[in-house]
N, C-alpha and C. Protein backbone atom coordinates (compact mmCIF):
# COMPACT_ATOMS: atom_id res chain seq x y z
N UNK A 1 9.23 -6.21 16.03
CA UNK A 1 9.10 -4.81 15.67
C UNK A 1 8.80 -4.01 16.92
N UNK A 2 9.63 -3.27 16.77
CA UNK A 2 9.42 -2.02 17.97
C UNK A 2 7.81 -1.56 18.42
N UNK A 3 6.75 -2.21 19.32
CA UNK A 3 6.02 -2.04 19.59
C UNK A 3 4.98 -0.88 18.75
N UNK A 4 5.13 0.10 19.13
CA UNK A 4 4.88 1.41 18.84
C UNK A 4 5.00 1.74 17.54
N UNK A 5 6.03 1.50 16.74
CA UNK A 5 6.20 1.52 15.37
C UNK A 5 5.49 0.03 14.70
N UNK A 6 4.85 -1.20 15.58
CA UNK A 6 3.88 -1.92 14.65
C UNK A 6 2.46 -1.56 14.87
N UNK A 7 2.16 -0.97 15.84
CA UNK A 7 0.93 -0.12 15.83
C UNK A 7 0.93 0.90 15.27
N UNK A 8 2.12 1.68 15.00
CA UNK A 8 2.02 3.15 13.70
C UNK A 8 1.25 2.59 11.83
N UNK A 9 2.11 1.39 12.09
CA UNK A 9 2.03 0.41 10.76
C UNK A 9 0.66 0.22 10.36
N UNK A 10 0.52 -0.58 11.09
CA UNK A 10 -0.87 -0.95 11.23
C UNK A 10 -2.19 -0.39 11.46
N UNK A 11 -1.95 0.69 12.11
CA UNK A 11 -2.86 1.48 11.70
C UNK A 11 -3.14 2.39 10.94
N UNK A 12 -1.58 2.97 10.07
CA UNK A 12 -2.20 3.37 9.23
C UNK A 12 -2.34 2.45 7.86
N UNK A 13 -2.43 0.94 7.86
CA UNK A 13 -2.72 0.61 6.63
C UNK A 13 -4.28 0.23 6.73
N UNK A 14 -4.52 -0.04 8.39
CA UNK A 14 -6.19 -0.31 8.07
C UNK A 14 -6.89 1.09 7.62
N UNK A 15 -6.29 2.09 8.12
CA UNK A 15 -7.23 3.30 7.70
C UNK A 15 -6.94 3.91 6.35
N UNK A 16 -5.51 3.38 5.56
CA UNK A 16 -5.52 3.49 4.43
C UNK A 16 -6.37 2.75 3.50
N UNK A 17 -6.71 1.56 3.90
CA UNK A 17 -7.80 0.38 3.18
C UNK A 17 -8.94 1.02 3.69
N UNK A 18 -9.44 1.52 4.61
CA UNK A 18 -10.65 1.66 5.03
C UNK A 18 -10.85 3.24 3.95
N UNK A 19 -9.95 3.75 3.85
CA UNK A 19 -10.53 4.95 2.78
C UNK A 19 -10.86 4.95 1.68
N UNK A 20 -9.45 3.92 1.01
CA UNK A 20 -9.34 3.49 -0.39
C UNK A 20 -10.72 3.06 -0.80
N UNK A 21 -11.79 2.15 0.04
CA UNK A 21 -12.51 1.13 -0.29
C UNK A 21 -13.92 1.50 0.52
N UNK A 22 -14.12 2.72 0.82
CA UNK A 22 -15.22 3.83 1.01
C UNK A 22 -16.04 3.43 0.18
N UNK A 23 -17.12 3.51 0.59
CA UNK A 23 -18.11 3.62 -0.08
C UNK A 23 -18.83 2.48 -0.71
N UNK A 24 -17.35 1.55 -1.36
CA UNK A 24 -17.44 0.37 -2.20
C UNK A 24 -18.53 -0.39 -1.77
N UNK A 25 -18.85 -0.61 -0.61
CA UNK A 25 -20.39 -1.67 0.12
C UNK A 25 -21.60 -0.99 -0.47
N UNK A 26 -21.42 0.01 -1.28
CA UNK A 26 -22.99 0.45 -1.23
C UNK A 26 -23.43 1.56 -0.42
N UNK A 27 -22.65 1.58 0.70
CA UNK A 27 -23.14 2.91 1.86
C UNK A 27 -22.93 3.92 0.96
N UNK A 28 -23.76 4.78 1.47
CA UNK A 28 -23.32 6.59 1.05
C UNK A 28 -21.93 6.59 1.89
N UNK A 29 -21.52 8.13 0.35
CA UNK A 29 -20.32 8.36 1.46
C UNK A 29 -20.68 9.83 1.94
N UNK A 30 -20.14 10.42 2.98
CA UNK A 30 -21.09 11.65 3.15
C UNK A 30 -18.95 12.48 2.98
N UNK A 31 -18.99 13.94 2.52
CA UNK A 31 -18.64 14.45 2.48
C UNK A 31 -17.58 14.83 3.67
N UNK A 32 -18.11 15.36 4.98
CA UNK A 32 -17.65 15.07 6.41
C UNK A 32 -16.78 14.12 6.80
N UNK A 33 -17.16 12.72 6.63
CA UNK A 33 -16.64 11.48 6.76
C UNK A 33 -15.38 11.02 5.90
N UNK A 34 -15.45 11.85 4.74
CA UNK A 34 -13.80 11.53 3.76
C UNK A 34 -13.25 12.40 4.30
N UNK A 35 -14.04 13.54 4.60
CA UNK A 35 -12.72 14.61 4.73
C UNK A 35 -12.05 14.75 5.82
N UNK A 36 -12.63 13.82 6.68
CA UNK A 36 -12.16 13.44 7.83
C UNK A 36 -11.01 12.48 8.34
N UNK A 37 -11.60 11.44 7.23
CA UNK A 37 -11.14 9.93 6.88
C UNK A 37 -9.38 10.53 6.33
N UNK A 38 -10.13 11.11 5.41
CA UNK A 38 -8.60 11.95 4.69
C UNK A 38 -7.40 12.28 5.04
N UNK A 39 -8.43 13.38 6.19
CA UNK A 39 -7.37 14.43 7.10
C UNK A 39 -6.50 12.97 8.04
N UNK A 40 -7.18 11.94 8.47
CA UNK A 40 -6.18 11.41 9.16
C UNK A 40 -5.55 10.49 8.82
N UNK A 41 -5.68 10.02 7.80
CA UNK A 41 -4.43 9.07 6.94
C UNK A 41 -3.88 9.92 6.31
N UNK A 42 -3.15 11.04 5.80
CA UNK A 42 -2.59 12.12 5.78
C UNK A 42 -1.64 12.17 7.09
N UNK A 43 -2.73 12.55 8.12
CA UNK A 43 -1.83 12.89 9.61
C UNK A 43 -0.99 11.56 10.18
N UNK A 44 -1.14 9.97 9.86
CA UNK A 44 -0.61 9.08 10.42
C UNK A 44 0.24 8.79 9.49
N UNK A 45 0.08 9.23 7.99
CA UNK A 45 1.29 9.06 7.25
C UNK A 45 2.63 9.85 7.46
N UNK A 46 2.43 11.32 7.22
CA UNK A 46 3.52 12.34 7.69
C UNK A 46 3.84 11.73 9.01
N UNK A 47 2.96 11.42 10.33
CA UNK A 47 3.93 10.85 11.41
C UNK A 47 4.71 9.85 11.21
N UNK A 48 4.17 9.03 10.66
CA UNK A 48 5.33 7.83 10.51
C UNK A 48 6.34 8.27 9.53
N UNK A 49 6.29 8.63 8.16
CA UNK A 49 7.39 9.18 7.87
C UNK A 49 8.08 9.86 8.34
N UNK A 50 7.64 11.30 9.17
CA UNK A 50 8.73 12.13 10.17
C UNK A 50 9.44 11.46 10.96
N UNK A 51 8.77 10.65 11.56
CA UNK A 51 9.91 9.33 12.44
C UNK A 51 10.70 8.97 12.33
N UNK A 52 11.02 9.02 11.06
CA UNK A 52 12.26 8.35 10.46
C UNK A 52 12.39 6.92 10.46
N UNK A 53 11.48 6.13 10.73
CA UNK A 53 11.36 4.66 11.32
C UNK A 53 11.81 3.98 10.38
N UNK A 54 12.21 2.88 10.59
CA UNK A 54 12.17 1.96 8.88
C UNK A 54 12.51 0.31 9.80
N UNK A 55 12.37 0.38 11.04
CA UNK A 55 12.11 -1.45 11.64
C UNK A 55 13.56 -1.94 11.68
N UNK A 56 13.55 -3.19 12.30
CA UNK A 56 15.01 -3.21 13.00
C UNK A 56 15.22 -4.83 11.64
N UNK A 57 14.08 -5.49 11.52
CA UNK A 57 14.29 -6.54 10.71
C UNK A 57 13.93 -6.15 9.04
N UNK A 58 13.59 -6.89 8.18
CA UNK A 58 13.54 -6.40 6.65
C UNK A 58 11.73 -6.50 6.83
N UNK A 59 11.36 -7.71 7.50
CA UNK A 59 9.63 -7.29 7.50
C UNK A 59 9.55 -6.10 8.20
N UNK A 60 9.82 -5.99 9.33
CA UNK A 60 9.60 -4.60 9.50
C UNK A 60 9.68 -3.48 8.65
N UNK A 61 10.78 -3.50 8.12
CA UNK A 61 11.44 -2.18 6.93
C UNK A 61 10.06 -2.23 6.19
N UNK A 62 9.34 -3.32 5.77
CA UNK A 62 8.64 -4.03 4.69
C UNK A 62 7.21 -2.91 5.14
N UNK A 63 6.97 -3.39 6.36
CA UNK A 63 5.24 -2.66 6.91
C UNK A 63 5.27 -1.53 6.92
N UNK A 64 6.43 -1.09 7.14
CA UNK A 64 6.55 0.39 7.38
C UNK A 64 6.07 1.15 6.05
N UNK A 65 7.14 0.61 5.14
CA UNK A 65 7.16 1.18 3.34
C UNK A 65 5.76 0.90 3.06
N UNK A 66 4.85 -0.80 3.33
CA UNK A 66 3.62 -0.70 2.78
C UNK A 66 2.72 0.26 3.63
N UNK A 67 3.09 0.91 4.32
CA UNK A 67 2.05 1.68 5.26
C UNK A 67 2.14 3.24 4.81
N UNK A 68 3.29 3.08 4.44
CA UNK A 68 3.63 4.77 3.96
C UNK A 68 3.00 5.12 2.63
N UNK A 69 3.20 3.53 1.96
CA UNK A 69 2.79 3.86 0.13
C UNK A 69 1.17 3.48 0.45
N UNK A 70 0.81 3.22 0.75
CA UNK A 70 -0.94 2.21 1.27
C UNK A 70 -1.36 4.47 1.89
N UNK A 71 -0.59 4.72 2.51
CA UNK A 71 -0.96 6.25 3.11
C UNK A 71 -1.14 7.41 2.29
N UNK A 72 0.48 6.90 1.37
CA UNK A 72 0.43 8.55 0.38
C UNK A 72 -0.88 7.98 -0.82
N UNK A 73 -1.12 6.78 -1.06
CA UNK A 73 -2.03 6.54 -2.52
C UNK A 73 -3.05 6.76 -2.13
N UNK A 74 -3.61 6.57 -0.61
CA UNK A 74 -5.38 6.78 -0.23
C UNK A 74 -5.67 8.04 0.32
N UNK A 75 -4.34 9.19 0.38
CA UNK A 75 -4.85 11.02 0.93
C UNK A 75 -4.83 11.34 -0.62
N UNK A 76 -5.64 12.17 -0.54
CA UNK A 76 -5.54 13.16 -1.72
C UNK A 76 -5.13 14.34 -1.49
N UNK A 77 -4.35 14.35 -0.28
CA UNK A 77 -3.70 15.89 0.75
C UNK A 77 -2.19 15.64 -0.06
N UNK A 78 -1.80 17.01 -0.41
CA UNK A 78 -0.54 16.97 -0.58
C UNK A 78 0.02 18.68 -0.84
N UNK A 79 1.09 18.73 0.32
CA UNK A 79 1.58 19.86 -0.17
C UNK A 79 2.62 19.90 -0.59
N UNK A 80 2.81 19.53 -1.59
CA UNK A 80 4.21 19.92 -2.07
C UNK A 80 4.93 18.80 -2.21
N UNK A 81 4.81 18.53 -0.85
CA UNK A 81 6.09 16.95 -0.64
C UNK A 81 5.88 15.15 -1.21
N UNK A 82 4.71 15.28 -1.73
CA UNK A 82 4.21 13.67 -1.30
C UNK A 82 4.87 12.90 -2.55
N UNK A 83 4.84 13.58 -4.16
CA UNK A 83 6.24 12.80 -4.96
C UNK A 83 7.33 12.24 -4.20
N UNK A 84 7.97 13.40 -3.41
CA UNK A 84 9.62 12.97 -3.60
C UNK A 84 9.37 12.22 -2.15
N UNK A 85 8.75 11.88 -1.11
CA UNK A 85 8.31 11.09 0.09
C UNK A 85 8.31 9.64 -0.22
N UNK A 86 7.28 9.70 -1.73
CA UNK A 86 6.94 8.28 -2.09
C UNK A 86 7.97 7.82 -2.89
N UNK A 87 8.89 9.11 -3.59
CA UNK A 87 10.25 8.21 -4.22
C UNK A 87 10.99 7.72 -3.52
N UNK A 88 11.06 8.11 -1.96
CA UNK A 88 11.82 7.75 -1.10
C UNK A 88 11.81 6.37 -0.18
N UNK A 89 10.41 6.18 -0.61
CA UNK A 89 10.31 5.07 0.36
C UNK A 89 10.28 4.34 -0.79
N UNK A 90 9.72 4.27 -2.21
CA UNK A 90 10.15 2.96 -2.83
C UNK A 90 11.81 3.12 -3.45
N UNK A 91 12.38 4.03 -3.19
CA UNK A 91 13.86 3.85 -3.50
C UNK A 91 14.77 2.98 -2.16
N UNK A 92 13.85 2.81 -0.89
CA UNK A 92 14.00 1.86 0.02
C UNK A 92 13.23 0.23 -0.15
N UNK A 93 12.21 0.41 -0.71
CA UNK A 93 11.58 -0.96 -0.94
C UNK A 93 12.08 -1.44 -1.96
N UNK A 94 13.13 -0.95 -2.83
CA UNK A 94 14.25 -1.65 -3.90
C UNK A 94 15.09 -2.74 -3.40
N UNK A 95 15.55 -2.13 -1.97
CA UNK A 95 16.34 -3.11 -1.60
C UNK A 95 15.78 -4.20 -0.41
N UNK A 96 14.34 -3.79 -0.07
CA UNK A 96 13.54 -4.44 1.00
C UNK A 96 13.35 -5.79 0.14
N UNK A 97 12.64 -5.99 -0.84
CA UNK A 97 12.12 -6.44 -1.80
C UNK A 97 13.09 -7.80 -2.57
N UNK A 98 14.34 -7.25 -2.22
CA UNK A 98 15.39 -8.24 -2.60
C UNK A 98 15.45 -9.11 -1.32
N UNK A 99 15.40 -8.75 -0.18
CA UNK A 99 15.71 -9.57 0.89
C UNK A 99 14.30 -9.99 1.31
N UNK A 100 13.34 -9.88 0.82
CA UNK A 100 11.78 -9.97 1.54
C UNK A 100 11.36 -11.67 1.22
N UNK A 101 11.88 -12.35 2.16
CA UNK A 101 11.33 -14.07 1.83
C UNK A 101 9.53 -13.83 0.81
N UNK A 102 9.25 -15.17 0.01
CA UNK A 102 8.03 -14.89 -0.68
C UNK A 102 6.75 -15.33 0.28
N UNK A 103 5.95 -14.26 0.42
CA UNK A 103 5.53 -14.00 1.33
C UNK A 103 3.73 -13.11 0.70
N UNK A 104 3.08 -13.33 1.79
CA UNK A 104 1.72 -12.12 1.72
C UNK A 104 2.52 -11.03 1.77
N UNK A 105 3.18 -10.72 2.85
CA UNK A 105 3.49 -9.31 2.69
C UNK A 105 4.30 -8.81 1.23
N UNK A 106 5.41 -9.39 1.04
CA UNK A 106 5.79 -9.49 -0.02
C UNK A 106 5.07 -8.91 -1.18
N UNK A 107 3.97 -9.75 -1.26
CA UNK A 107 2.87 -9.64 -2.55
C UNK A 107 2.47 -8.50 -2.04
N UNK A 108 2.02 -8.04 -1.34
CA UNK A 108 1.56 -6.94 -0.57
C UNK A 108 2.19 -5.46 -0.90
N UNK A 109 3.24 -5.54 -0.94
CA UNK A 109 4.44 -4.55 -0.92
C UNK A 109 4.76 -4.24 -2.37
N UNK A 110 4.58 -5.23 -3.20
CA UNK A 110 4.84 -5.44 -4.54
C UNK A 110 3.73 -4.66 -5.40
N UNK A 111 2.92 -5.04 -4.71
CA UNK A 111 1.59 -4.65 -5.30
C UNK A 111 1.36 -3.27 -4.88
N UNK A 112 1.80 -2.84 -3.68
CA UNK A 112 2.01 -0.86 -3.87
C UNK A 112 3.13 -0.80 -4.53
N UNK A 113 3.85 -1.08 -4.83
CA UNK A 113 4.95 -0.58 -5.58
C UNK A 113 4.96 -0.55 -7.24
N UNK A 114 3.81 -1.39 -7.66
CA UNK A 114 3.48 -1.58 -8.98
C UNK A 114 2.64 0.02 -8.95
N UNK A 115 1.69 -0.16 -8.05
CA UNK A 115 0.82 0.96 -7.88
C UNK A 115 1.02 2.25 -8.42
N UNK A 116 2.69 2.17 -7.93
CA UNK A 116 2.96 3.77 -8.42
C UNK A 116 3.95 4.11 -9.39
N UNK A 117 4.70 2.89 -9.99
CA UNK A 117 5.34 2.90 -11.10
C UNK A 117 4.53 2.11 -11.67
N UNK A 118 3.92 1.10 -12.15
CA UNK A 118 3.62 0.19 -12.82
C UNK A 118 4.61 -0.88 -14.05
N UNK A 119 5.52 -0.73 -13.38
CA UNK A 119 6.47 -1.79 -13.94
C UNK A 119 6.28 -2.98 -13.71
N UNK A 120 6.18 -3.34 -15.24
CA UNK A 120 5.83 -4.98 -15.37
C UNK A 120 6.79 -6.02 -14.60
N UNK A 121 7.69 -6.36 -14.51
CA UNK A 121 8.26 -7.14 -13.95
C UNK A 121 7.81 -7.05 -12.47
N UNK A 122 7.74 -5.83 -11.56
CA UNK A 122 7.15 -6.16 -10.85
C UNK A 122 5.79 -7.32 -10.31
N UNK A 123 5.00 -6.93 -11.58
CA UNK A 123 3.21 -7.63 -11.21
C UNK A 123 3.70 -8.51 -12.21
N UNK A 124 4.87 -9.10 -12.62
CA UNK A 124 4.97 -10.69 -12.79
C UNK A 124 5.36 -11.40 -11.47
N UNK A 125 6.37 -10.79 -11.10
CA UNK A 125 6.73 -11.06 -9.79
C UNK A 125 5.70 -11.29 -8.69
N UNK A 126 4.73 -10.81 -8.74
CA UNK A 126 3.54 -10.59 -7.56
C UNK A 126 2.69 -12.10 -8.30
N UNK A 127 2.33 -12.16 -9.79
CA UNK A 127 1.74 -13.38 -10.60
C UNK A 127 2.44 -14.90 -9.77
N UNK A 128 3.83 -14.66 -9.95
CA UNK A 128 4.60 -15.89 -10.19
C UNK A 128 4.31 -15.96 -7.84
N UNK A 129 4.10 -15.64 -7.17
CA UNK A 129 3.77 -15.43 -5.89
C UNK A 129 2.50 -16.12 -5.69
N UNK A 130 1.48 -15.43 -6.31
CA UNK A 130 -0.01 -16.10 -6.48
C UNK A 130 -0.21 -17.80 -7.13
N UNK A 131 0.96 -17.28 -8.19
CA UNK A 131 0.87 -19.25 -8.85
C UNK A 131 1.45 -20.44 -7.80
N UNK A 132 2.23 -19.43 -7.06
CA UNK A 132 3.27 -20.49 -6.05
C UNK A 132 2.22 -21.27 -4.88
N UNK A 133 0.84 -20.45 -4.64
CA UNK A 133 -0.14 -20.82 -3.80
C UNK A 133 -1.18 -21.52 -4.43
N UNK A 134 -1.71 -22.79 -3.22
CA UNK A 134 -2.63 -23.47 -3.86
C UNK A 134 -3.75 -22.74 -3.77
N UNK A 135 -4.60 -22.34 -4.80
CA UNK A 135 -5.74 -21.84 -5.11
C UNK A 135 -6.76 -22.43 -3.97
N UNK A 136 -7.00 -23.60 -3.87
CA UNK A 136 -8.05 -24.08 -3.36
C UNK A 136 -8.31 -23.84 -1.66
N UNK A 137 -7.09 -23.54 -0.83
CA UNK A 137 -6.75 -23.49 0.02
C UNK A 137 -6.33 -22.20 0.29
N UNK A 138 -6.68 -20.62 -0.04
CA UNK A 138 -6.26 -19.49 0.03
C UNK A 138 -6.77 -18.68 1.50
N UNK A 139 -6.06 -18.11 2.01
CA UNK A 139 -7.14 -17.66 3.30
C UNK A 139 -7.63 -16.53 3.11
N UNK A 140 -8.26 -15.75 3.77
CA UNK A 140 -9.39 -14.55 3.14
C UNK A 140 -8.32 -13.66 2.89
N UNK A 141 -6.94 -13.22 3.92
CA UNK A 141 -6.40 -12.31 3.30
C UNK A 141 -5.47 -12.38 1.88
N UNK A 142 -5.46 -13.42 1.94
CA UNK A 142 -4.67 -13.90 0.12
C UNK A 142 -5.30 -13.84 -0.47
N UNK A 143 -6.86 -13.88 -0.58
CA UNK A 143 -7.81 -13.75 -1.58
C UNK A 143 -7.75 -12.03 -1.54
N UNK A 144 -8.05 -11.35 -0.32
CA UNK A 144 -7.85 -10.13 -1.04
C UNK A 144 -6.35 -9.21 -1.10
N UNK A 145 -5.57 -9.57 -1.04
CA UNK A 145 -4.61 -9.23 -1.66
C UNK A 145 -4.69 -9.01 -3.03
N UNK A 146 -4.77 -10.55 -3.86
CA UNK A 146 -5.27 -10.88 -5.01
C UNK A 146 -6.33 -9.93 -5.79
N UNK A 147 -7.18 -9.46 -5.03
CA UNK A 147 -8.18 -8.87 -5.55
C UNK A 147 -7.58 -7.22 -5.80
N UNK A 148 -6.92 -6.81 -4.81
CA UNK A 148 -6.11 -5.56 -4.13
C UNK A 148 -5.42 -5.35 -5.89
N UNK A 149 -4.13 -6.67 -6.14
CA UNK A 149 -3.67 -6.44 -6.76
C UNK A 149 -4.55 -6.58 -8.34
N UNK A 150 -4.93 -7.57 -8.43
CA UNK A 150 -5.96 -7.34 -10.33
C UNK A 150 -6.65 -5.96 -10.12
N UNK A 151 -6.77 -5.21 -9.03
CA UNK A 151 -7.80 -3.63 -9.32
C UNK A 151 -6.77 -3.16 -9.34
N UNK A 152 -5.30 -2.46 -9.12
CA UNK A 152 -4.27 -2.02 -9.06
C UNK A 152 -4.16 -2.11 -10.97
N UNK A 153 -4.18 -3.87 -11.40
CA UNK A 153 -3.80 -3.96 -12.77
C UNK A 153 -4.83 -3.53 -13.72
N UNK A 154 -6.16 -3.47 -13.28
CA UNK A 154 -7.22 -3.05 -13.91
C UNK A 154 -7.41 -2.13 -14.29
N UNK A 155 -7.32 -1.10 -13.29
CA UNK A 155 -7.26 0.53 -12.83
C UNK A 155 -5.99 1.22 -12.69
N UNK A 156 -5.34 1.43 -13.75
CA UNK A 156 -4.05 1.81 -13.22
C UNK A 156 -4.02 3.59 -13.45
N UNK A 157 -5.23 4.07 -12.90
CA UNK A 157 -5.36 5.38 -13.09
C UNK A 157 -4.30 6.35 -11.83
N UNK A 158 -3.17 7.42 -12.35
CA UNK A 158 -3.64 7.97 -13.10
C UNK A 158 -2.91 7.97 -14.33
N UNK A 159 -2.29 6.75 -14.49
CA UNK A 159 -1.62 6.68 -15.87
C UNK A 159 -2.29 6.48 -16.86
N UNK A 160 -3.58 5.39 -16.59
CA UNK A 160 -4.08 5.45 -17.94
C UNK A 160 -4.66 6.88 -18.73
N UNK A 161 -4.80 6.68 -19.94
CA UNK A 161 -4.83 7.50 -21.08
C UNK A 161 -6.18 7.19 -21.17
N UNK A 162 -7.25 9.18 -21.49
CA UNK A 162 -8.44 8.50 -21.64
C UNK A 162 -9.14 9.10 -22.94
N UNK A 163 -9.22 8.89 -23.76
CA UNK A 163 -9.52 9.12 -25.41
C UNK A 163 -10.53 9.85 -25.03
N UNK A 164 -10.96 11.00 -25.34
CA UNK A 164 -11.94 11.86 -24.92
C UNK A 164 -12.96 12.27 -26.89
């Protein structure tokens, strides 16, 4: 992967996880610090999408799309554009997804893409991935993947329906 475009990747999916999962330790979150946190997974998402990037191999294509969807699900910034952005990149991870060997990333990719449609076949697909691995032998990031994806299936807000 084009240097520069796997450091675009990558950083914005740690700072997309690092927002998503604020707070979750117990720390306070202070006000300042999201809106900060916010403003720049927002700003590293629109860059990498303006780029036009999409990687010269299919993992590449792959980090890019999970970095973009991992970006638009953890800003709560949006003007206008961030629907038809995110239809765009999973109307590209349609065909990533077919060529994507079974894989972490894979599961990875699957599991934002459930995120924002929630189509079942998808998070069977991501199931039948997890069954393919021996449990006993998982490494920390397969465990949280795993975890990534059952809160994705748990929480599937904002679709769920809430009886008031």
């Amino acid at each position: 992967m084009n240097t520069s475009l796997s450091e675009e990747s990558i950083t914005l999916q740690r700072a997309a996880h690092e927002l998503m999962y604020l707070g979750t330790d117990g720390s306070p979150v202070y006000s300042d610090e999201l809106s900060r946190r916010n403003g720049e997974v927002y700003r590293l998402t629109t860059a990498l999408y303006s780029s036009l990037a999409k990687g010269a191999t299919t993992e590449e294509q792959a980090n890019v799309c999970l970095a973009l969807l991992m970006g638009y699900s953890a800003s709560f910034i949006d003007h206008g554009e961030k629907q038809e952005h995110v239809q765009q990149v999973l109307n590209r991870c349609w065909d990533i997804l077919n060529e994507l060997p079974v894989s972490l990333l894979k599961l990875r990719l699957l599991t934002a893409c459930y995120g924002e449609v929630f189509d079942e076949p998808l998070a069977d697909e991501v199931r039948k991935i997890i069954s393919s691995w021996n449990g006993s032998s998982l490494t920390a990031e397969q465990r949280e993947a795993i975890e990534e994806f059952q809160n994705v299936v748990d929480n599937p807000y904002p679709w769920e329906e809430v009886d008031e």
